[in-house]
PDB file of N, CA and C in Angstrom:
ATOM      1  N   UNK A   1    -216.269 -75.593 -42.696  1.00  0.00           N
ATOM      2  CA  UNK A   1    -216.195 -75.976 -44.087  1.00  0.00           C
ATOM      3  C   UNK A   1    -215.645 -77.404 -44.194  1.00  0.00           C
ATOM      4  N   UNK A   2    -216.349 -77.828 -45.375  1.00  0.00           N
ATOM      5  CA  UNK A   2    -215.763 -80.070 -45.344  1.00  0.00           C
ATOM      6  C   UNK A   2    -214.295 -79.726 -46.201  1.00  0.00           C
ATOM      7  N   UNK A   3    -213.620 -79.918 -46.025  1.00  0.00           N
ATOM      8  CA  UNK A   3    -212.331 -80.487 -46.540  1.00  0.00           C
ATOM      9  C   UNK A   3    -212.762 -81.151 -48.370  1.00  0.00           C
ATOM     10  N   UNK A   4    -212.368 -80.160 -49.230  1.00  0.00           N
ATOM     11  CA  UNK A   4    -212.294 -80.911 -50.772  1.00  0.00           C
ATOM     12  C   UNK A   4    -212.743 -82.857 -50.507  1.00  0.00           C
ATOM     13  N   UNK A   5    -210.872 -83.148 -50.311  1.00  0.00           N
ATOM     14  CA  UNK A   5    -210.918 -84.559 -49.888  1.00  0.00           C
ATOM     15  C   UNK A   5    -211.728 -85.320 -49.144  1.00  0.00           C
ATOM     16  N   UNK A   6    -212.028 -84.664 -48.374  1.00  0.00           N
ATOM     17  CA  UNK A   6    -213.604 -85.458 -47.441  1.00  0.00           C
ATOM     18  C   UNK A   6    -214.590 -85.906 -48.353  1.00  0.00           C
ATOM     19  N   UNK A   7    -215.279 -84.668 -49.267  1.00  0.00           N
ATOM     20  CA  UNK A   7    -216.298 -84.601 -49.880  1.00  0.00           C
ATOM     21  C   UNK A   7    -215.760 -85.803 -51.207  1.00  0.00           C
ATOM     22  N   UNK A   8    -214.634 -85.894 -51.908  1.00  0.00           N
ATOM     23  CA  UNK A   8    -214.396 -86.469 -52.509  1.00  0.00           C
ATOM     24  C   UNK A   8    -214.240 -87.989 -52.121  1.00  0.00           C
ATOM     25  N   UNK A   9    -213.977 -88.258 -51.054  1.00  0.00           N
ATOM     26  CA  UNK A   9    -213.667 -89.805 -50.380  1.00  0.00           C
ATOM     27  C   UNK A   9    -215.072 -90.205 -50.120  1.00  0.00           C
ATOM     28  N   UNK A  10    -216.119 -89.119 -50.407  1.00  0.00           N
ATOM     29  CA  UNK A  10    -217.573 -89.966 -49.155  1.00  0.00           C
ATOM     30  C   UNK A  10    -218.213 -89.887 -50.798  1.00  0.00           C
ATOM     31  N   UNK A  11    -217.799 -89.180 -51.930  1.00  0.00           N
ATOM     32  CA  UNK A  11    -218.487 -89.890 -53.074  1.00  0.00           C
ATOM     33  C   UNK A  11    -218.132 -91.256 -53.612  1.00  0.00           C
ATOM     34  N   UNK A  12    -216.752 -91.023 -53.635  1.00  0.00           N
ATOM     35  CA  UNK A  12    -216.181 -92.864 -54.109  1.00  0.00           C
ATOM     36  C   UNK A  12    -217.054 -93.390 -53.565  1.00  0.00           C
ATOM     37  N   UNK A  13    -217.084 -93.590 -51.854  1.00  0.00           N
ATOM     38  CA  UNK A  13    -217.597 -94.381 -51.520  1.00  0.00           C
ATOM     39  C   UNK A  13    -219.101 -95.022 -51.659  1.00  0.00           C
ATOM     40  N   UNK A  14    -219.354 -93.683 -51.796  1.00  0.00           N
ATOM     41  CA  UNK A  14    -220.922 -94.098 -52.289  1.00  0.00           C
ATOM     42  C   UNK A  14    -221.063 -94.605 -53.558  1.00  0.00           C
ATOM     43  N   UNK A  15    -220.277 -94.149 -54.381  1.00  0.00           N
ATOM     44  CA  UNK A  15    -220.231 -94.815 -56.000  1.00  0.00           C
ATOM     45  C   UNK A  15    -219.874 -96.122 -55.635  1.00  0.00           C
ATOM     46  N   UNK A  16    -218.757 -96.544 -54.880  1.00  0.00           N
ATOM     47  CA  UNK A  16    -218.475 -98.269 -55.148  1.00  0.00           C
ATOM     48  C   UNK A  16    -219.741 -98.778 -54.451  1.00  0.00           C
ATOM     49  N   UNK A  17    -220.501 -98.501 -53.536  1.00  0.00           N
ATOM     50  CA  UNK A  17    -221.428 -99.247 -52.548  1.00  0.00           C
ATOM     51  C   UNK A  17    -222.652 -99.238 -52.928  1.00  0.00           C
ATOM     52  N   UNK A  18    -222.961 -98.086 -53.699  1.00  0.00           N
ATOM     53  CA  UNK A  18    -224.671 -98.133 -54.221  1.00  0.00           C
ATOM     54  C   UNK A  18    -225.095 -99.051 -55.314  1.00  0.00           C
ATOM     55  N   UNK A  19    -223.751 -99.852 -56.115  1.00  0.00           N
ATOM     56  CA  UNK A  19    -223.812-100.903 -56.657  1.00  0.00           C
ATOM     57  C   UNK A  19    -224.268-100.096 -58.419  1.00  0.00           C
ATOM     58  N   UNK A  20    -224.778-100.454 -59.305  1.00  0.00           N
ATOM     59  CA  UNK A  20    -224.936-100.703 -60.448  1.00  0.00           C
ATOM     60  C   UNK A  20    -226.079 -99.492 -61.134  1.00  0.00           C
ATOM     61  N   UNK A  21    -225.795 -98.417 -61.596  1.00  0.00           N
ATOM     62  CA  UNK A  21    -226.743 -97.541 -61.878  1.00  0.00           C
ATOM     63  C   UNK A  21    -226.988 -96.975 -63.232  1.00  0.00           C
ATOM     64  N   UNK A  22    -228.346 -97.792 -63.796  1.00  0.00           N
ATOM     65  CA  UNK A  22    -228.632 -97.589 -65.139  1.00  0.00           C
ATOM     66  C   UNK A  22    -228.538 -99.009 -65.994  1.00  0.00           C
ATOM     67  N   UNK A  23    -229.476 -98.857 -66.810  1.00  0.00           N
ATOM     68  CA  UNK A  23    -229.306-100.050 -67.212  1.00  0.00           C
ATOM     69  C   UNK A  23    -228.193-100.452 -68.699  1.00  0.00           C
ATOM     70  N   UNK A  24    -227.696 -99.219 -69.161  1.00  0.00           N
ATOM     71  CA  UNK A  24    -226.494 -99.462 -69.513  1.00  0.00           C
ATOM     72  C   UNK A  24    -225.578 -99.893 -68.997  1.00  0.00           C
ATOM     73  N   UNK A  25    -225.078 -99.965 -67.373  1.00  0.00           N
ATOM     74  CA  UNK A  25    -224.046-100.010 -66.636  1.00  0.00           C
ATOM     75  C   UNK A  25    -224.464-101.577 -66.177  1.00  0.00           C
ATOM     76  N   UNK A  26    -225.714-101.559 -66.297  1.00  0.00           N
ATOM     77  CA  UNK A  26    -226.094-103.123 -66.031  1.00  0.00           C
ATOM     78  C   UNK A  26    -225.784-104.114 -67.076  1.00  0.00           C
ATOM     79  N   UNK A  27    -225.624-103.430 -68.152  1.00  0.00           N
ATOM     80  CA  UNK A  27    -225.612-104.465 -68.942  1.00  0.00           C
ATOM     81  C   UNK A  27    -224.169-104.787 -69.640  1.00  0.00           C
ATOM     82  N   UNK A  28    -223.490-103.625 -68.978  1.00  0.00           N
ATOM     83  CA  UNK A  28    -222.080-104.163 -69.409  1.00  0.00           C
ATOM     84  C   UNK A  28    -221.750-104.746 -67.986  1.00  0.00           C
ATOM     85  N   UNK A  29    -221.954-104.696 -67.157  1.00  0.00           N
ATOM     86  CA  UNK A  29    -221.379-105.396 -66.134  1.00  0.00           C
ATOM     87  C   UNK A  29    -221.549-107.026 -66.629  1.00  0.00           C
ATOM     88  N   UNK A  30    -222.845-107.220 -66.820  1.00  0.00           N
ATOM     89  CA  UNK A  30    -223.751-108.941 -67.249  1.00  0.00           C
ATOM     90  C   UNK A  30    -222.332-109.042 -68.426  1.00  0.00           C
ATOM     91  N   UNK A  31    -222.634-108.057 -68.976  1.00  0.00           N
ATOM     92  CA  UNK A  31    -221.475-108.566 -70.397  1.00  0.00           C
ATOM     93  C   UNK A  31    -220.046-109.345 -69.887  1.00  0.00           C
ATOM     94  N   UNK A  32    -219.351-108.379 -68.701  1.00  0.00           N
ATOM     95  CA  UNK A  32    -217.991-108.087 -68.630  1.00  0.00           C
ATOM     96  C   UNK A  32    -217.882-110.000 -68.058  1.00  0.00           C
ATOM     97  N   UNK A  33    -219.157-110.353 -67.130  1.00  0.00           N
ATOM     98  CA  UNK A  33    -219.083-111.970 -66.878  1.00  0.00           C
ATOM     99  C   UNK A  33    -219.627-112.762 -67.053  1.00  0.00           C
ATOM    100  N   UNK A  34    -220.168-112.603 -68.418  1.00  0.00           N
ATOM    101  CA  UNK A  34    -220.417-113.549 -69.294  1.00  0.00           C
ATOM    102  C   UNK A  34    -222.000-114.128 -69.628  1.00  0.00           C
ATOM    103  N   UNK A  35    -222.754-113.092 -68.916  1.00  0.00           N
ATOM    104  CA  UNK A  35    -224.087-113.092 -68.962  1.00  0.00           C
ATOM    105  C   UNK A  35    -224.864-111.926 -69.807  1.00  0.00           C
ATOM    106  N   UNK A  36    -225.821-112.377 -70.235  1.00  0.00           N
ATOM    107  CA  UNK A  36    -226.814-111.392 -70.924  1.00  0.00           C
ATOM    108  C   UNK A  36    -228.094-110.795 -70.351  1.00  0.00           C
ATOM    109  N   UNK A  37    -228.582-111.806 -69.152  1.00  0.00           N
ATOM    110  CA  UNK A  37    -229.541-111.137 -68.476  1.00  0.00           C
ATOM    111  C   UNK A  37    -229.290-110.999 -66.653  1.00  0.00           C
ATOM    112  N   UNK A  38    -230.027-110.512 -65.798  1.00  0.00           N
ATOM    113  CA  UNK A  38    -230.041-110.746 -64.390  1.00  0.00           C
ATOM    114  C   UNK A  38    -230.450-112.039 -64.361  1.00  0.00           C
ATOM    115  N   UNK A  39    -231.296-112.374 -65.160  1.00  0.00           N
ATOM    116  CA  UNK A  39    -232.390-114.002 -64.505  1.00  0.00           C
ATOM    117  C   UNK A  39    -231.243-114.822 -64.757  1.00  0.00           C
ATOM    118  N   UNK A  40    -229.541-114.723 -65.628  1.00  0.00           N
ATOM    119  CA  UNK A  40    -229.150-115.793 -66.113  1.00  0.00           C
ATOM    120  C   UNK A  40    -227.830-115.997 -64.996  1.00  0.00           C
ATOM    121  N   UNK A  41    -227.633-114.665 -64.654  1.00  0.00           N
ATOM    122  CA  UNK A  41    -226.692-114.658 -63.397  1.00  0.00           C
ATOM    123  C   UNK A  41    -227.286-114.999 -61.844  1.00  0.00           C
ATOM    124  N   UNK A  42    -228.838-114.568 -61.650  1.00  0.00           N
ATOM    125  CA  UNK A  42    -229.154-115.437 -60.809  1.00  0.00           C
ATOM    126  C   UNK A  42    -229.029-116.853 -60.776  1.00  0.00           C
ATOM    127  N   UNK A  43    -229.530-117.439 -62.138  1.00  0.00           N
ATOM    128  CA  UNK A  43    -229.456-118.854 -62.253  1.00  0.00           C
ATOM    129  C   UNK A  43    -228.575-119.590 -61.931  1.00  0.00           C
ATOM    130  N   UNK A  44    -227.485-118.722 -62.659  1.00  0.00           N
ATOM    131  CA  UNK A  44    -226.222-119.271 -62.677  1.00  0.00           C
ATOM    132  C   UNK A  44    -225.364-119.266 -61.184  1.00  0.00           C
ATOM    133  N   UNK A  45    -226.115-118.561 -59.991  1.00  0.00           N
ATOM    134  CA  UNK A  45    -225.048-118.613 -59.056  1.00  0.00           C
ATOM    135  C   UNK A  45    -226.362-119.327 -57.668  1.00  0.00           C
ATOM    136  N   UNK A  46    -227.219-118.942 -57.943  1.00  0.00           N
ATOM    137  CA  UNK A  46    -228.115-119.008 -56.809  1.00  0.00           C
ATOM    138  C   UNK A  46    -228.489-120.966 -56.869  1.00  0.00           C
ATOM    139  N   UNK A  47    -227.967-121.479 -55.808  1.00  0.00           N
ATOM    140  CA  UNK A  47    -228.513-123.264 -55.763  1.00  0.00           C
ATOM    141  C   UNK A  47    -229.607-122.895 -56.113  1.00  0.00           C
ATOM    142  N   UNK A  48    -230.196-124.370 -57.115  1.00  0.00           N
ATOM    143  CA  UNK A  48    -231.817-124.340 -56.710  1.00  0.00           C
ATOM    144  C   UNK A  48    -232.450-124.708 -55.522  1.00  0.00           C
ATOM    145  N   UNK A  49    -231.545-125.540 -54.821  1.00  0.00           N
ATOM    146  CA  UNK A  49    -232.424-126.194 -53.089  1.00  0.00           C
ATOM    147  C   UNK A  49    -232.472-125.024 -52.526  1.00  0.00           C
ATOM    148  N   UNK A  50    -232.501-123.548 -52.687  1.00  0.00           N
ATOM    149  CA  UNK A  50    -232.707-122.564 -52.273  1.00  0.00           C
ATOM    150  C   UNK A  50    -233.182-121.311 -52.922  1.00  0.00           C
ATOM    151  N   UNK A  51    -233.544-122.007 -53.876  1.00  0.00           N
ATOM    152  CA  UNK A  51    -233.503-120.366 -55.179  1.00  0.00           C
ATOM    153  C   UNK A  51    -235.578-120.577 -54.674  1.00  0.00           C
ATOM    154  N   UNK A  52    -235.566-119.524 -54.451  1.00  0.00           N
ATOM    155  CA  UNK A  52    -237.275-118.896 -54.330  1.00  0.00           C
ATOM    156  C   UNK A  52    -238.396-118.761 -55.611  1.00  0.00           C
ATOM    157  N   UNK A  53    -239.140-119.574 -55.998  1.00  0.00           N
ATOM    158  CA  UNK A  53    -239.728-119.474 -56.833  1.00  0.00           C
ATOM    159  C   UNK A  53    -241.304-118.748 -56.649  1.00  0.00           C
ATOM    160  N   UNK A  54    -242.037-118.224 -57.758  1.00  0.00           N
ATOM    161  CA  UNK A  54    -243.054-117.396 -57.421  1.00  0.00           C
ATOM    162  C   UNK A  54    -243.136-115.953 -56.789  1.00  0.00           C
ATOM    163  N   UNK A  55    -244.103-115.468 -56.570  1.00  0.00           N
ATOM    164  CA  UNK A  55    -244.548-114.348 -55.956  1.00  0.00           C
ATOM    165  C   UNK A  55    -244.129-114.258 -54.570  1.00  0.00           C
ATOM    166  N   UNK A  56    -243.409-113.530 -53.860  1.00  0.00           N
ATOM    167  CA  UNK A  56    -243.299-113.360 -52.296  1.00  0.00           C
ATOM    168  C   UNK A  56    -244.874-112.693 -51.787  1.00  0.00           C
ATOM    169  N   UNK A  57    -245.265-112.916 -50.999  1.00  0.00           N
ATOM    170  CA  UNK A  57    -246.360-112.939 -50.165  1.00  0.00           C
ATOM    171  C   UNK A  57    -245.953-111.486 -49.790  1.00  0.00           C
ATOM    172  N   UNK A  58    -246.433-110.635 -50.116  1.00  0.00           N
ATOM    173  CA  UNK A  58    -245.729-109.543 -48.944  1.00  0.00           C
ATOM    174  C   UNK A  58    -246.967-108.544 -48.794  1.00  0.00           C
ATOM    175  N   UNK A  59    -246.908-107.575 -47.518  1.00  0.00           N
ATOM    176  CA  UNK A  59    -247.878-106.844 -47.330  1.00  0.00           C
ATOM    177  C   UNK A  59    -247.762-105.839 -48.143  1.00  0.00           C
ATOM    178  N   UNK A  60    -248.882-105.034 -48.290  1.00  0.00           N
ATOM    179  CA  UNK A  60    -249.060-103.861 -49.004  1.00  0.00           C
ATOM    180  C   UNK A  60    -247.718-103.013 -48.226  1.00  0.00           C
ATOM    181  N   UNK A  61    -247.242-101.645 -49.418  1.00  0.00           N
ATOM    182  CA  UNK A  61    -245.846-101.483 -48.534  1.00  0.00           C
ATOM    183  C   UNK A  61    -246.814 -99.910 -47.737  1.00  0.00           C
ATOM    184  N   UNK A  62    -245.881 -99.946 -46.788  1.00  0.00           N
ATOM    185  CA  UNK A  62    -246.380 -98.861 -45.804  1.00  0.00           C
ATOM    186  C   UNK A  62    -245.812 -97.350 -46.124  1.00  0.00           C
ATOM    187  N   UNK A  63    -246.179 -96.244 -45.782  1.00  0.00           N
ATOM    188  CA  UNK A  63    -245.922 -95.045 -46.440  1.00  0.00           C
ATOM    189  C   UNK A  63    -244.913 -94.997 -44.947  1.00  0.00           C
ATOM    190  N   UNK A  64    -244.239 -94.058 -44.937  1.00  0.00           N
ATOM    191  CA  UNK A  64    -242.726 -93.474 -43.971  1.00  0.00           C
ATOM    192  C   UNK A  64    -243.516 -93.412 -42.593  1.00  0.00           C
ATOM    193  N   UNK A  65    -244.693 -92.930 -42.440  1.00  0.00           N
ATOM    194  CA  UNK A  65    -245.243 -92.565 -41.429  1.00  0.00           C
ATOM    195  C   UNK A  65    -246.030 -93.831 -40.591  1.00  0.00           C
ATOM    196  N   UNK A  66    -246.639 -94.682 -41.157  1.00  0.00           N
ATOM    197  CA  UNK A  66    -246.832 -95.816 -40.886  1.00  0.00           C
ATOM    198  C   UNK A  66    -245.958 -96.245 -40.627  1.00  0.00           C
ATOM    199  N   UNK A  67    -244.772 -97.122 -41.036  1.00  0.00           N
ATOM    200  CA  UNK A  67    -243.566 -97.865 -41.012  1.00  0.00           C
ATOM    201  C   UNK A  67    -243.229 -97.039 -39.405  1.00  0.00           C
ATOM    202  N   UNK A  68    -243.183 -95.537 -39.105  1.00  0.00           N
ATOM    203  CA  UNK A  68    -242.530 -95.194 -37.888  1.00  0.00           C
ATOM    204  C   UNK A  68    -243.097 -95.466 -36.986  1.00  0.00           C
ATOM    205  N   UNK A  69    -244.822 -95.521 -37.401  1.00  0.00           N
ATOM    206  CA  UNK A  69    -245.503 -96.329 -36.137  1.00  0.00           C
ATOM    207  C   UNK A  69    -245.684 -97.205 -35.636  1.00  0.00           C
ATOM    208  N   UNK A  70    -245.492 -97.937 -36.422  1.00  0.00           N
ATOM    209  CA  UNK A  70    -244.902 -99.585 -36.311  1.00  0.00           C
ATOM    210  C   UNK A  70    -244.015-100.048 -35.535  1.00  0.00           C
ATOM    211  N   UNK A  71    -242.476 -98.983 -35.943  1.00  0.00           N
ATOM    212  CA  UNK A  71    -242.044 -99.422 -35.204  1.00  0.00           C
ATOM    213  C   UNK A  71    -241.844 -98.662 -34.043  1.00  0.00           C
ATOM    214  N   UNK A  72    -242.389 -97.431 -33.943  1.00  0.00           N
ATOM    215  CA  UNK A  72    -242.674 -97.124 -32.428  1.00  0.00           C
ATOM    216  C   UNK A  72    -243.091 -98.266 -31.082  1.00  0.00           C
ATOM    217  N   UNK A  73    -244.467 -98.946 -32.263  1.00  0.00           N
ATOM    218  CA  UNK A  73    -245.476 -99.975 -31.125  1.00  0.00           C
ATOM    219  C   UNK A  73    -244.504-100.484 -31.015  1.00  0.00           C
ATOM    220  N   UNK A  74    -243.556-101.636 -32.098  1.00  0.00           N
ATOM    221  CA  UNK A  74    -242.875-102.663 -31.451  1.00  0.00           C
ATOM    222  C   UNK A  74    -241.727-101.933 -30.458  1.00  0.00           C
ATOM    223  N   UNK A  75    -241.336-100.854 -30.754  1.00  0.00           N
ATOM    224  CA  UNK A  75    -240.013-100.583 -29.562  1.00  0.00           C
ATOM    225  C   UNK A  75    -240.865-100.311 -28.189  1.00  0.00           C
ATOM    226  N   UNK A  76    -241.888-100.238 -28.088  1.00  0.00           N
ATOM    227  CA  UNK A  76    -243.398 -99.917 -27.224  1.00  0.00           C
ATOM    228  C   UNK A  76    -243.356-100.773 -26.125  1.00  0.00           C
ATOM    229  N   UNK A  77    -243.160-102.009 -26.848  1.00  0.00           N
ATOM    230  CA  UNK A  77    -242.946-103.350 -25.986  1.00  0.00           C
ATOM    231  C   UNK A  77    -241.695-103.900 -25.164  1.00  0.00           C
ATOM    232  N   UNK A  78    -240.762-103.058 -25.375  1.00  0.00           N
ATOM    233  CA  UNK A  78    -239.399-103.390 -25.161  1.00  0.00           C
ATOM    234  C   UNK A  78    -239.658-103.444 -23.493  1.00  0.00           C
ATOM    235  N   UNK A  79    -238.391-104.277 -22.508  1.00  0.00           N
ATOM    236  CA  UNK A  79    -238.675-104.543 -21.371  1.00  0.00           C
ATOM    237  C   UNK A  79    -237.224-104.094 -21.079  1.00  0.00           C
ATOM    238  N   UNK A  80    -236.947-103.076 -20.023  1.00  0.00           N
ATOM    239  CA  UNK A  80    -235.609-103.011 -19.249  1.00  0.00           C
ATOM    240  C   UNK A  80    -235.560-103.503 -18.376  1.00  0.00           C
ATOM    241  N   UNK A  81    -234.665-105.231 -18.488  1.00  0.00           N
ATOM    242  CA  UNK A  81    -234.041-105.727 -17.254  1.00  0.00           C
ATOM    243  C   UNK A  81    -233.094-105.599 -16.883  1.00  0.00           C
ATOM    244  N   UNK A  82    -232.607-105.257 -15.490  1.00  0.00           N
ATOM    245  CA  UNK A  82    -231.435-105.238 -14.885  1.00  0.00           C
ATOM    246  C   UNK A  82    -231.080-106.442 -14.257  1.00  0.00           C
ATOM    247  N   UNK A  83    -229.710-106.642 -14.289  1.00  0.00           N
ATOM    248  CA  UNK A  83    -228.923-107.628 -13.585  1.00  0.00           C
ATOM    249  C   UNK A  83    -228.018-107.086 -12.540  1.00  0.00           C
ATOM    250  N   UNK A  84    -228.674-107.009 -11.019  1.00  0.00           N
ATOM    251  CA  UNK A  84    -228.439-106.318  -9.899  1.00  0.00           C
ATOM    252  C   UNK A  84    -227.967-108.043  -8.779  1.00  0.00           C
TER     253      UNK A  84
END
């Protein structure tokens, strides 16, 4: 059996770490520092000599089963060298 306290310490934790849930909770957070949207707190913190503009290029996303085959192939390739 888990210990009350266990079960209670591994929710905090997940509550402080999973970050921001709902968009009520989003929007008082924006409130609490002084922003009204995400785009204005990005703006506001992200340089532009680095801020990403446009569409990211990205591949179609892969379903769980794909993604494992993937990375099956690449671990596929892996080489064990020894230093003898």
């Amino acid at each position: 059996m888990i210990a009350p306290l266990l079960i209670e310490t591994c929710l905090q934790f997940i509550q402080r770490h999973l970050g921001v849930v709902g968009a009520e909770a989003q929007e008082d957070m924006l409130r609490v520092i002084g922003f009204s949207t995400m785009d204005e707190l990005i703006n506001a913190t992200v340089p532009e000599s680095i801020m990403a503009r446009g569409r990211l290029k990205l591949p179609e996303a892969a379903s769980e089963s794909q993604a494992l085959q993937e990375l099956k192939d690449i671990a596929s390739k892996n080489q064990v060298r020894l230093n003898c």
